[in-house]
Protein backbone atom coordinates (compact mmCIF):
# COMPACT_ATOMS: atom_id res chain seq x y z
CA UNK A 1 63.07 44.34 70.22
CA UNK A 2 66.72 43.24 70.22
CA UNK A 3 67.74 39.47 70.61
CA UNK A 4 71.12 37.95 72.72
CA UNK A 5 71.83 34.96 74.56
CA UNK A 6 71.78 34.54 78.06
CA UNK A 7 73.47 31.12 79.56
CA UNK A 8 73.06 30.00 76.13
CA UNK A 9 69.68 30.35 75.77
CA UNK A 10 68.47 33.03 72.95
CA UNK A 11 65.75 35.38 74.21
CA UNK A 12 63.67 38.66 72.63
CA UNK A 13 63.29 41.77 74.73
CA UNK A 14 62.46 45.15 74.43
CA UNK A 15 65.03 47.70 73.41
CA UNK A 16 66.48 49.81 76.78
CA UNK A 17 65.93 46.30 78.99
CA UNK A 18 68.31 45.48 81.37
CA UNK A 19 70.76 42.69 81.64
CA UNK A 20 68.49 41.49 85.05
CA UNK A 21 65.54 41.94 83.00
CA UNK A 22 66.09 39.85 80.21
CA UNK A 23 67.63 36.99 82.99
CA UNK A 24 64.17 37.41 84.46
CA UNK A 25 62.31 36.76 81.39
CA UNK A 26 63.90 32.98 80.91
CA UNK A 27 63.34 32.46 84.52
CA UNK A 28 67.26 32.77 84.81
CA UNK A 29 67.64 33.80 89.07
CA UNK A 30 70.43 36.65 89.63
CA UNK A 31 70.97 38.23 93.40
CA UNK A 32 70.21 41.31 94.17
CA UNK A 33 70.61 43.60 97.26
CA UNK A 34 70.78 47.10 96.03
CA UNK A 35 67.96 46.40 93.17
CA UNK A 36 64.11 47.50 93.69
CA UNK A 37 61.44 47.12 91.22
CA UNK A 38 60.13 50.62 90.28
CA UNK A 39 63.38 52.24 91.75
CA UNK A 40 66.22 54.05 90.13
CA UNK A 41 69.06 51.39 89.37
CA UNK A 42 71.98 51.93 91.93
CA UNK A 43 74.65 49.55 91.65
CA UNK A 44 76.51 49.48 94.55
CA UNK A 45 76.10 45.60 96.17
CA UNK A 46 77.76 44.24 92.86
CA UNK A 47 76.80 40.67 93.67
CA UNK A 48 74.17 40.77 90.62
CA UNK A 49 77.27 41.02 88.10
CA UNK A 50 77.30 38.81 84.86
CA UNK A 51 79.73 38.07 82.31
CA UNK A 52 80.20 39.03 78.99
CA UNK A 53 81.36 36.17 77.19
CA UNK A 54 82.20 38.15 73.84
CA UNK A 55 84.85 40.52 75.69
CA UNK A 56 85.31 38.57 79.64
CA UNK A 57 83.47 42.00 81.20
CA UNK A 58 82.32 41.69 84.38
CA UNK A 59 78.70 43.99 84.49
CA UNK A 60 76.34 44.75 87.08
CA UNK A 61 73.26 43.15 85.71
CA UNK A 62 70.86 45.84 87.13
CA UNK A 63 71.69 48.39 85.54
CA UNK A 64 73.40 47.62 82.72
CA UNK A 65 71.33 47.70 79.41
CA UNK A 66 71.19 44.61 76.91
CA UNK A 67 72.86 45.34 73.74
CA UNK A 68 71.79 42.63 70.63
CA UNK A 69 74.10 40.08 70.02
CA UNK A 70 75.11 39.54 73.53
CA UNK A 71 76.46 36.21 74.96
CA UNK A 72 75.62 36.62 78.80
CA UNK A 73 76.62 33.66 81.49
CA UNK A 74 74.85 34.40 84.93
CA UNK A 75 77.07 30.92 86.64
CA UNK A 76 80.43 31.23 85.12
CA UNK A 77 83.18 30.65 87.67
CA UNK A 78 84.28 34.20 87.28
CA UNK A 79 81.07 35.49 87.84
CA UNK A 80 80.78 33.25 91.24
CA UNK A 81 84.26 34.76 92.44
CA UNK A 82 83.48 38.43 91.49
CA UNK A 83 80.22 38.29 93.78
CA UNK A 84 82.03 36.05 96.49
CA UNK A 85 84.65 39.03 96.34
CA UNK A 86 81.82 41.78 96.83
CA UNK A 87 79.87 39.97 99.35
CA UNK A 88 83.67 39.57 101.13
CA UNK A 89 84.32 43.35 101.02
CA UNK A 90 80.69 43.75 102.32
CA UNK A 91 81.21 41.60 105.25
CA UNK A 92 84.70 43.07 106.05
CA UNK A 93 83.16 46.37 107.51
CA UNK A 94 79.73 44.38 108.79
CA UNK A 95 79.47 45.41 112.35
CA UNK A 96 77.00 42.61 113.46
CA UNK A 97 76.12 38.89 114.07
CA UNK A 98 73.92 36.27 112.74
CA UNK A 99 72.77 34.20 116.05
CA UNK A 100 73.61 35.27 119.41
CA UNK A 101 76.54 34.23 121.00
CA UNK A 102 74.36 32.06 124.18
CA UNK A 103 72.84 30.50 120.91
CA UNK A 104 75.90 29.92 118.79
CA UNK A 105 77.98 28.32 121.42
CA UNK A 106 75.27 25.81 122.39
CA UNK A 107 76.49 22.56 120.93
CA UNK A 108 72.30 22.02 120.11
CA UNK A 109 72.21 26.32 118.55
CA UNK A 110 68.95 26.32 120.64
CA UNK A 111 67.03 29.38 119.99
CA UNK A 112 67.82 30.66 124.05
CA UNK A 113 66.74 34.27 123.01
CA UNK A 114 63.13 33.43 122.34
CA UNK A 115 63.03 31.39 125.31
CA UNK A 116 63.39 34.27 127.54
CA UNK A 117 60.75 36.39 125.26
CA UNK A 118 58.31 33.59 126.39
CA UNK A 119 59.30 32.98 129.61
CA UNK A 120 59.03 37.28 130.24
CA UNK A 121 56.01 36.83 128.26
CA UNK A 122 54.50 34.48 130.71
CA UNK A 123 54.07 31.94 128.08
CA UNK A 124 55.93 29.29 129.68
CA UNK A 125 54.15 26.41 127.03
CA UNK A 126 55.35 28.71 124.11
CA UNK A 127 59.16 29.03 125.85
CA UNK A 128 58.97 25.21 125.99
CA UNK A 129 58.09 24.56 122.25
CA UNK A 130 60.92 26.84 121.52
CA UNK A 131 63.43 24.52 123.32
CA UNK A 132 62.09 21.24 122.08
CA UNK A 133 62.36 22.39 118.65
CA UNK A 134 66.25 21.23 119.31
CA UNK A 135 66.70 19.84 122.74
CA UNK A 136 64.41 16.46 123.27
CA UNK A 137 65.31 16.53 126.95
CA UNK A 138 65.18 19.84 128.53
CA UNK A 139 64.51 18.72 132.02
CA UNK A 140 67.47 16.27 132.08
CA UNK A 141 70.13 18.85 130.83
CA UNK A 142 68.88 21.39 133.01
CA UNK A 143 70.32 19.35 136.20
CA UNK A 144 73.42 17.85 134.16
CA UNK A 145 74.41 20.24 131.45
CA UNK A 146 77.83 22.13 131.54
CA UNK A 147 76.18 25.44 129.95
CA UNK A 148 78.75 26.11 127.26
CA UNK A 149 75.76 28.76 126.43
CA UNK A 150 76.39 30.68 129.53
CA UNK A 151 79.92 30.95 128.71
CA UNK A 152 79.32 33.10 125.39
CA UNK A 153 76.43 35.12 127.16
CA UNK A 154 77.43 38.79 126.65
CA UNK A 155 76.34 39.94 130.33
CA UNK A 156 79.54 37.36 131.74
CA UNK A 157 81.71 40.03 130.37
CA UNK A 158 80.01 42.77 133.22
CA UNK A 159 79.61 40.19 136.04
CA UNK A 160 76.59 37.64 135.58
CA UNK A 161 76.31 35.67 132.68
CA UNK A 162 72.18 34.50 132.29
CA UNK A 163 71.48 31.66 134.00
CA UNK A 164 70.44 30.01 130.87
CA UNK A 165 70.48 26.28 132.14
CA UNK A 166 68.10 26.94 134.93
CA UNK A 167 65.69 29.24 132.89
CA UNK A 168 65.58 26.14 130.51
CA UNK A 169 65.37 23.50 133.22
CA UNK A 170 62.17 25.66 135.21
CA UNK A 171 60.15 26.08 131.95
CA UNK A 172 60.76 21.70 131.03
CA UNK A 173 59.75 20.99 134.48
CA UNK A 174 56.87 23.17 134.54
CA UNK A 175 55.67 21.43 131.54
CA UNK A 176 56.15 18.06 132.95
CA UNK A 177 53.86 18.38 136.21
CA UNK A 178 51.45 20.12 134.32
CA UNK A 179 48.22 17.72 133.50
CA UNK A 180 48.96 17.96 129.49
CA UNK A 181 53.12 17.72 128.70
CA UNK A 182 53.77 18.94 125.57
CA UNK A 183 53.87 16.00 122.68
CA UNK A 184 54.66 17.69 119.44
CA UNK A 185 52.31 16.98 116.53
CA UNK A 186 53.82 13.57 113.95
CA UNK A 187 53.29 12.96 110.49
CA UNK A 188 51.14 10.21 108.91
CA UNK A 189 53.07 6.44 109.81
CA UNK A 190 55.90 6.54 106.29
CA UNK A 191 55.96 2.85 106.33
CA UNK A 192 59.40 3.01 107.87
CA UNK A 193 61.42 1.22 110.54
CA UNK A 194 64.85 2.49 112.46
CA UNK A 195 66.59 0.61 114.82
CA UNK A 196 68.03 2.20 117.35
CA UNK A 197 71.08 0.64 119.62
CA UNK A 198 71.73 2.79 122.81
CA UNK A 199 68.97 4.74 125.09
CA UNK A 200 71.31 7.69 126.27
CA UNK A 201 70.95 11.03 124.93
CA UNK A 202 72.00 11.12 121.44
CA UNK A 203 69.45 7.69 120.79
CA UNK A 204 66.44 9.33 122.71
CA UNK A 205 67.01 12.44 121.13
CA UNK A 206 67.06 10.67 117.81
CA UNK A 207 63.66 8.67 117.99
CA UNK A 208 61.90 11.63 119.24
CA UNK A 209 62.25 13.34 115.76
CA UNK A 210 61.93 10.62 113.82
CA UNK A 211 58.64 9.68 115.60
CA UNK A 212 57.65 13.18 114.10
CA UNK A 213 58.89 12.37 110.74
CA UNK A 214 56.17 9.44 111.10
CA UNK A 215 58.61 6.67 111.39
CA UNK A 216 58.37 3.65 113.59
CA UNK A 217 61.59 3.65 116.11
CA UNK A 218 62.63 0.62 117.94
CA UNK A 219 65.22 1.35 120.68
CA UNK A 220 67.50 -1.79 121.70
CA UNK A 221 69.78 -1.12 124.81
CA UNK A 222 71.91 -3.65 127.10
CA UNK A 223 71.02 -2.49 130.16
CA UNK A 224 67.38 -3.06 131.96
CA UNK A 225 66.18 0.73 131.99
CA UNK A 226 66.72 3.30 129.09
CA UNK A 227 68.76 6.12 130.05
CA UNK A 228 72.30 5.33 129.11
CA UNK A 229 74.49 7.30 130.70
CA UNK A 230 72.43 9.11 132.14
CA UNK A 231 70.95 6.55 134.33
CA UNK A 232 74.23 4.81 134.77
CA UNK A 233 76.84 6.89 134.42
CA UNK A 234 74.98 10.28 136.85
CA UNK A 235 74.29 10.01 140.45
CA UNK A 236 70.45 10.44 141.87
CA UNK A 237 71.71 13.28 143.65
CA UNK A 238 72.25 14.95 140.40
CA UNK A 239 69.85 13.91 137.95
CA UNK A 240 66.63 12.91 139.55
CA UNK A 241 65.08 9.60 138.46
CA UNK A 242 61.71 10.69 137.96
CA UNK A 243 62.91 13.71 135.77
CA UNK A 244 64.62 11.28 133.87
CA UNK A 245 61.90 8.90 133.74
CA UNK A 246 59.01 11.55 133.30
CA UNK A 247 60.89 12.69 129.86
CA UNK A 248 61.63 9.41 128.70
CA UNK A 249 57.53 8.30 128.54
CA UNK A 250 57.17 11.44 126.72
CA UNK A 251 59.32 9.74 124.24
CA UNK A 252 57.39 6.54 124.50
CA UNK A 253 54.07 8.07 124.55
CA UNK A 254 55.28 9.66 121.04
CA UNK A 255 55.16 6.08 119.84
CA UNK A 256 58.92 4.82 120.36
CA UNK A 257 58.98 0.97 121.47
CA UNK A 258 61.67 0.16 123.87
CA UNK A 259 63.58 -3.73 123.53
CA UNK A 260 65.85 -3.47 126.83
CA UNK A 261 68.49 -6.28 127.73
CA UNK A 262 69.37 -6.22 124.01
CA UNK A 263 72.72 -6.15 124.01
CA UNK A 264 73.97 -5.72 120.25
CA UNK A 265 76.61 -8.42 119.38
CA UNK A 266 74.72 -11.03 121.78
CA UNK A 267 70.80 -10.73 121.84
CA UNK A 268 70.92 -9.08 118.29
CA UNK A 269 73.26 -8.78 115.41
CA UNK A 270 73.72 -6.21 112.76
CA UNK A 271 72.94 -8.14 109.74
CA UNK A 272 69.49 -9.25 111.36
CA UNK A 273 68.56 -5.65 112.29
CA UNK A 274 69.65 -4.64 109.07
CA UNK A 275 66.94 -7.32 107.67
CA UNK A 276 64.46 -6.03 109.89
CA UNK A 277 64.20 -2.31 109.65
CA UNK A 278 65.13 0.95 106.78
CA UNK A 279 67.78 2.04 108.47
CA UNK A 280 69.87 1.86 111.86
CA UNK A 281 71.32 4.25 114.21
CA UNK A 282 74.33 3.18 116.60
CA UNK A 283 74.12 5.48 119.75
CA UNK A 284 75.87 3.43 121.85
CA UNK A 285 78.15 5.74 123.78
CA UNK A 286 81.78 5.74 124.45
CA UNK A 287 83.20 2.37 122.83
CA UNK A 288 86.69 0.81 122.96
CA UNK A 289 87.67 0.58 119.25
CA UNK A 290 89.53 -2.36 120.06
CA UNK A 291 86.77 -4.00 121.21
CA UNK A 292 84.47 -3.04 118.07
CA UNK A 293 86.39 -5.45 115.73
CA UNK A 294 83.66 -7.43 115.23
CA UNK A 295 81.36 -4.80 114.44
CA UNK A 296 81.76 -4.12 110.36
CA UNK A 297 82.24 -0.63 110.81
CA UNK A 298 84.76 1.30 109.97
CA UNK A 299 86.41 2.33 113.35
CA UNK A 300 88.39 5.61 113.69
CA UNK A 301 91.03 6.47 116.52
CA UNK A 302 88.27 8.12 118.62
CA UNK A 303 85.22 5.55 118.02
CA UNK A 304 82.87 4.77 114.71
CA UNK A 305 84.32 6.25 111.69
CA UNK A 306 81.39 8.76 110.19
CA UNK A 307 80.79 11.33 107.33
CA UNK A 308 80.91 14.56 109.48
CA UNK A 309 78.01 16.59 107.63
CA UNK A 310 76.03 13.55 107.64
CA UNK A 311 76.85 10.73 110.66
CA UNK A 312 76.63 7.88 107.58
CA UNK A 313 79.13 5.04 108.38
CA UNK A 314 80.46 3.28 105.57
CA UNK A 315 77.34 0.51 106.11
CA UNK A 316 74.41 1.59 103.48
CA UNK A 317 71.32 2.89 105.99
CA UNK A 318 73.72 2.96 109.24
CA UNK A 319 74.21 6.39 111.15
CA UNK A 320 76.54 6.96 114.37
CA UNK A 321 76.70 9.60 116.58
CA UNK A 322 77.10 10.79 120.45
CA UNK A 323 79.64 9.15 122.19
CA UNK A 324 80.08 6.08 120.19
CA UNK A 325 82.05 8.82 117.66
CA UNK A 326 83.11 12.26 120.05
CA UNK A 327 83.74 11.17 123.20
CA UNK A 328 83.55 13.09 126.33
CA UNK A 329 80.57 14.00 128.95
CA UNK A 330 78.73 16.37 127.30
CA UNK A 331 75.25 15.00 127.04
CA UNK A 332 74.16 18.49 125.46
CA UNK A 333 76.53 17.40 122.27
CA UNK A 334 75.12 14.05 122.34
CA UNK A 335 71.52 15.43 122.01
CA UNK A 336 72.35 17.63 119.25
CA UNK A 337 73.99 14.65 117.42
CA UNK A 338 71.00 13.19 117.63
CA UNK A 339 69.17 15.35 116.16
CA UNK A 340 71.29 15.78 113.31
CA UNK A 341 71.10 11.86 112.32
CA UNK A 342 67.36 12.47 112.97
CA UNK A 343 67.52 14.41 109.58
CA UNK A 344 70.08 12.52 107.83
CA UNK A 345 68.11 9.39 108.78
CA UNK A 346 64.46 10.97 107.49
CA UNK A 347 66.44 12.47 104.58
CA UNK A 348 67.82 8.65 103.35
CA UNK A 349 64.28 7.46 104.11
CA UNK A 350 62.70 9.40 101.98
CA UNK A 351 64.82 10.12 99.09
CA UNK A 352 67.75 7.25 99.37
CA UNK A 353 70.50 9.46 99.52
CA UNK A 354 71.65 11.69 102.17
CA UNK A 355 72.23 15.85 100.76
CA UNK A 356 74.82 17.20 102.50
CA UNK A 357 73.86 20.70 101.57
CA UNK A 358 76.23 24.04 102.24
CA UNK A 359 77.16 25.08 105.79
CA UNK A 360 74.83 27.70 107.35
CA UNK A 361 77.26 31.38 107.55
CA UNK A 362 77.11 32.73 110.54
CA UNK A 363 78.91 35.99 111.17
CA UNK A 364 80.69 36.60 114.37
CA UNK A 365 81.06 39.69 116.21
CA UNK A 366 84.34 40.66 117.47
CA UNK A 367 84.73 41.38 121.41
CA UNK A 368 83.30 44.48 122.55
CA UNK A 369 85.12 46.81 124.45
CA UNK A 370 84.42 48.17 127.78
CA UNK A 371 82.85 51.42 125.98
CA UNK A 372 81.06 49.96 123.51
CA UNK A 373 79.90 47.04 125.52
CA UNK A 374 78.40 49.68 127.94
CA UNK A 375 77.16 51.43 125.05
CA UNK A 376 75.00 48.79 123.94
CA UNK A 377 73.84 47.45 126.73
CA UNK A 378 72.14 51.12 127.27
CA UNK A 379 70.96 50.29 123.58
CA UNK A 380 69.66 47.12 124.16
CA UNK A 381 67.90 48.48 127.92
CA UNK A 382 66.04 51.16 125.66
CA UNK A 383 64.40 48.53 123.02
CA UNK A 384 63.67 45.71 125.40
CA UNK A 385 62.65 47.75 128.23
CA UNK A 386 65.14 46.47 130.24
CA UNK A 387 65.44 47.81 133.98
CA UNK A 388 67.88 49.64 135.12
CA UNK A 389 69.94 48.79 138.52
CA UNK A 390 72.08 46.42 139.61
CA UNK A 391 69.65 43.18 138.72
CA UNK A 392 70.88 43.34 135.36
CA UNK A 393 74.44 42.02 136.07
CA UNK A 394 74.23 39.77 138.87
CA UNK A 395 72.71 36.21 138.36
CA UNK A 396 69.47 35.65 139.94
CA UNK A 397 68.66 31.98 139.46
CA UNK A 398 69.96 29.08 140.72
CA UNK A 399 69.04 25.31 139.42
CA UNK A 400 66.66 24.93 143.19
CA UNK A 401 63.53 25.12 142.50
CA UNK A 402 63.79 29.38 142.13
CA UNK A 403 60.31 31.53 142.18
CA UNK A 404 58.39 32.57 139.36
CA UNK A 405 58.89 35.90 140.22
CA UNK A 406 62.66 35.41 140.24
CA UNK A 407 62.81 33.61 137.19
CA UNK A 408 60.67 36.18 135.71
CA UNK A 409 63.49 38.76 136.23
CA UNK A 410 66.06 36.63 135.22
CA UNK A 411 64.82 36.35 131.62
CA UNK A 412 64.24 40.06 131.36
CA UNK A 413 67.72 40.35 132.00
CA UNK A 414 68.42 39.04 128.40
CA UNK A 415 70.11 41.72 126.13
CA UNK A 416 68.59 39.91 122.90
CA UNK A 417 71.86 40.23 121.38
CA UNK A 418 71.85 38.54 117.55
CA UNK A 419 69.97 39.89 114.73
CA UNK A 420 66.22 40.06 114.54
CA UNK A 421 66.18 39.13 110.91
CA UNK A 422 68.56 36.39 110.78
CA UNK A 423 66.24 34.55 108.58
CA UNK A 424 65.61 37.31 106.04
CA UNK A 425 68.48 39.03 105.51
CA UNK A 426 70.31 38.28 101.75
CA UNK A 427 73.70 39.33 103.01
CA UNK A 428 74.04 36.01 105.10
CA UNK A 429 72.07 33.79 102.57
CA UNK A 430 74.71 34.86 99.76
CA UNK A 431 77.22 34.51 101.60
CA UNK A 432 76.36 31.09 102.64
CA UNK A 433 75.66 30.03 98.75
CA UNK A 434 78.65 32.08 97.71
CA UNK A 435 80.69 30.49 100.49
CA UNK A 436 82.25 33.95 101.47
CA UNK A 437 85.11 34.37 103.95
CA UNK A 438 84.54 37.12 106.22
CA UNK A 439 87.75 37.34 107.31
CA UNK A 440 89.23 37.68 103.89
CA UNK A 441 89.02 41.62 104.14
CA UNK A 442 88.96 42.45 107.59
CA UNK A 443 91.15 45.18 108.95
CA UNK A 444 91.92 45.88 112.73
CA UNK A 445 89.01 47.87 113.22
CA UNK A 446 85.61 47.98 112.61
CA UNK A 447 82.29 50.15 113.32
CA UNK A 448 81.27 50.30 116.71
CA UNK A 449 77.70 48.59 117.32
CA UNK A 450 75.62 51.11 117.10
CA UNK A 451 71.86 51.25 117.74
CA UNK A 452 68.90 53.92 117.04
CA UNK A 453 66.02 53.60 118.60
CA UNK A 454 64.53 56.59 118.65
CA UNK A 455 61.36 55.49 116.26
CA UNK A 456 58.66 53.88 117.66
CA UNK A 457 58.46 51.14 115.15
CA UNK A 458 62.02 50.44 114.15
CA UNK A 459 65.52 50.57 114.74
CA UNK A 460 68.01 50.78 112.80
CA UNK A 461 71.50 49.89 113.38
CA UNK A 462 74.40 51.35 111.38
CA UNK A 463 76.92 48.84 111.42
CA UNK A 464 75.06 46.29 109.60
CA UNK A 465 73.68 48.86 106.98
CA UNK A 466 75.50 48.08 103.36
CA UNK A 467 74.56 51.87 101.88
CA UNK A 468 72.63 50.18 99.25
CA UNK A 469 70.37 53.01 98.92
CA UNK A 470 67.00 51.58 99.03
CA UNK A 471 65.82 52.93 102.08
CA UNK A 472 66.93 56.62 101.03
CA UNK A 473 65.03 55.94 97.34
CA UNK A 474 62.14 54.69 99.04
CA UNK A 475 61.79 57.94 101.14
CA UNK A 476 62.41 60.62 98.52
CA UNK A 477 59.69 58.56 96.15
CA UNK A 478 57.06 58.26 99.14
CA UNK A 479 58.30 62.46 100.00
CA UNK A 480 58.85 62.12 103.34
CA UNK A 481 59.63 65.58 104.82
CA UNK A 482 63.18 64.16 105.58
CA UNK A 483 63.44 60.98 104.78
CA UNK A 484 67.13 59.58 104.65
CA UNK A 485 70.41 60.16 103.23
CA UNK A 486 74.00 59.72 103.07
CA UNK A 487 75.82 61.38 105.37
CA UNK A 488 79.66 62.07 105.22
CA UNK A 489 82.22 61.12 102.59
CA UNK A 490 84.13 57.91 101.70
CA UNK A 491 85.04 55.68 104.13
CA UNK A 492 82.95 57.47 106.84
CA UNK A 493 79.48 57.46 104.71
CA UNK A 494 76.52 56.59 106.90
CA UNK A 495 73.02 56.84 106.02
CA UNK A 496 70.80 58.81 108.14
CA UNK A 497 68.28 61.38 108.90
CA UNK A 498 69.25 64.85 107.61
CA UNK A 499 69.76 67.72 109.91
CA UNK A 500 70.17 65.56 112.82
CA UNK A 501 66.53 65.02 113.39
CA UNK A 502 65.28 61.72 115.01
CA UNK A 503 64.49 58.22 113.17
CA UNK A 504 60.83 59.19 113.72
CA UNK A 505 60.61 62.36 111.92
CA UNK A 506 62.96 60.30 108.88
CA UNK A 507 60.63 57.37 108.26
CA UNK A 508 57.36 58.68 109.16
CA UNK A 509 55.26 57.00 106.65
CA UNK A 510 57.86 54.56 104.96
CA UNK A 511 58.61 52.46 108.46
CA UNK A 512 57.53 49.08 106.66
CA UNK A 513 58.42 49.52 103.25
CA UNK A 514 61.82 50.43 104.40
CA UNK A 515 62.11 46.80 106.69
CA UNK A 516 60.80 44.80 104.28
CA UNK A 517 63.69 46.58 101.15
CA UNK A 518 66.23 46.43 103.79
CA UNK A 519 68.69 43.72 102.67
CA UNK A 520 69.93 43.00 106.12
CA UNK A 521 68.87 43.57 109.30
CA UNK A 522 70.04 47.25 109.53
CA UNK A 523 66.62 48.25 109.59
CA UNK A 524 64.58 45.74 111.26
CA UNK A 525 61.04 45.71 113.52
CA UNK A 526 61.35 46.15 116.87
């Protein structure tokens, strides 16, 4: 046994233990992406490094061997800027993306991808869920949105973007003249009370996840119908009434009480809501901050004067958002803002304070080229079984009431473009703790987007692959009759199947092991 000191803490281990061993024993947590229990040590990620306080070494904690009398620190702050560094040079040649880009240019990130999995699926309740797990009012926006989705869908770049909004819009409205709407499951009652001023889209959007948080929302509003905006500010012609209506009792049949001809400032005041209820959430739309004086807010150029991360005013227990702090007419933004101070709102109910927490890193995929773009549209026709012929670039929706069969064919048109373990893969959750910059290292080029899917499983694509190694030790150890290996030299290295033989005949028994080792989502289930 040999005894050193790891973050200042003295611990016993047996001689020819590793540095990441002897963390592991005082429940000390180092990341890993090249490291496997029961596999040869590698080394190659480098974002497991530690320092040696004795000399100022920088070691890779998975394979280097504890010495006695060593003073290790896992959290010093050149141990946080040597991994941020190695997770930056891993990121510089990453040829891949976190969410897709439909997804990552919705102002609400709505998971649009699995919507059209559903709605090919035929499981229009399922597609529905997937929407309202960010977007309260799905009907509404699909007459009135602006589709800033549509704008990043890959397919615009060939001739017909997916017509997102409609797909989104048919499977809301479907649900809404069926004889059970969807009403998503709420807590127990917390004991707690919001106020909420304004009806439009970001206050609706609020109380319905707060009703699910089991809190009790009140929503006051000047006018003599809830809508906001939308009821006052869109014409019939566009934005149906009853659509309108229809969503809004889904909102009330969730449990939200509605106090209209409540103007705040005349019917009610601050102070007595503030008396009344835990907390209070101004929605009020597009203000005049000249006008606002007398509201004791602090008042930017634009409108209410918020925390950013968190839509906290300077009040204790009062949250803005929508228009009343971005104006403009995009009721999609205003939803998603709602959301947001849905969580901030349950997060100061709960615990008092409001966590900011670390921005979510989402990697971005340069613009494809005309060759590559074709390229991996071929790719993504293969895995998704995708039809061939001219349907695939030219939009076959429109928002009138379009045929199932028709909107069938219009999600199957999706290329399923971000990464099918988004959730799972270390690279992005490191570099999100780590707070990497993936730009820091990029060069003019990178790896083409390329795609295998010659396995009947898997697939594998090399430009997200880090050449940690696992997959390769995982084969040899299992003795797969070719397994995987690295192929090439330096900056060309690629792993792959030896003697150019298929994916299948390289992972025939190790399929699974090698998805679940895989740090990222180079090798991922189909």
């Amino acid at each position: 046994m040999i005894k050193l000191q790891i973050n200042h803490v003295f611990v016993e281990i047996a001689a020819g233990s590793t540095l990441l061993q002897a963390a592991r024993q005082l429940g000390i947590s180092i990341p890993t992406m090249c490291f496997l229990e029961g596999y040869p040590h590698f080394a190659s990620c480098m974002v497991c490094v530690v320092e040696d306080k004795k000399n100022g070494s920088i070691l890779p904690a998975c394979s280097t061997l504890a010495v006695a009398g060593m003073d290790i620190d896992t959290d010093s702050e050149a141990v946080h800027l040597a991994r941020k560094t190695a997770l930056e040079l891993l990121l510089s040649d990453h040829s891949g993306e976190c969410l897709a880009p439909c997804q990552r240019t919705c102002p609400a990130h709505m998971n649009i991808p699995m919507m059209h999995h559903f709605i090919e699926a035929g499981q229009l309740r399922e597609a529905l869920m997937t929407v309202k797990q960010q977007i309260a009012l799905p009907a509404v926006l699909g007459y009135i949105c602006s589709a800033p989705c549509e704008n990043g869908c890959r397919l615009r770049q060939v001739g017909g973007a997916l017509s997102i909004c409609a797909l989104k819009r048919y499977v809301a409205e479907a649900d809404l003249e069926s004889n059970t709407p969807y009403l998503p499951p709420c807590k127990a009652p917390s004991g707690k009370k919001v106020a909420i001023i304004g009806s439009g889209p970001a206050g609706l959007s609020a109380a319905y996840y707060l009703l699910q948080e089991g809190h009790a929302c009140t929503i006051f509003d000047k006018n003599a119908e809830p809508g906001g905006m939308l009821r006052y500010g869109v014409p019939e012609a566009e934005l149906p009434r009853s659509v309108l209506d229809a969503e809004i009792d889904l909102i009330r049949n969730l449990g939200a009480v509605f106090e209209m001809n409540t103007a705040l400032g005349a019917q009610i005041t601050l102070d007595a809501l503030q008396e009344q209820h835990d907390a209070i959430i101004l929605a009020i739309g597009e203000i005049n901050p000249d006008g606002m004086l007398t509201l004791p807010v602090a008042i930017a150029k634009n409108g209410i004067q918020i925390d950013r991360e968190t839509f906290e005013t300077n009040l204790p227990g009062v949250f803005a958002g929508g228009g009343a702090v971005h104006p403009g007419k995009m009721a999609v933004r205003s939803a998603a803002h709602g959301k947001s101070m849905a969580l901030s709102v349950d997060q100061f109910l709960r615990y008092g304070v409001v966590s900011k927490g670390s921005d979510q890193f989402n990697l971005r995929l340069r613009k494809m080229d005309q060759q590559e773009l074709n390229q991996y549209i071929d790719d993504q026709k293969k895995l998704h079984n995708i039809s061939a012929g001219p349907e695939l670039f030219t939009p076959q929706l429109d928002k009138k009431a379009p045929s199932p069969e028709a909107v069938h064919l219009e999600a199957g048109r999706c290329l399923h473009c971000g990464c099918l373990k988004t959730d799972s893969c270390k690279l992005r959750r490191y570099a999100e703790i780590y707070k990497a910059n993936a730009q820091n290292y990029k060069g003019s080029k990178r790896q083409y987007v390329k795609t295998r899917t010659d396995h009947p499983l898997v697939i594998f694509e090399e430009g997200k692959c880090i050449q940690c190694g696992l997959c390769i030790r995982i084969t040899e150890k299992a003795g797969e009759t070719y397994g995987l290996t690295f192929l090439g030299r330096g900056f060309d290295i690629e792993v792959g199947v030896p003697l150019n033989e298929s994916l299948g005949r390289g992972l025939e028994k190790t399929a699974a092991a090698c998805v679940a080792a895989c740090p990222t989502g180079a090798i991922s289930l189909k």
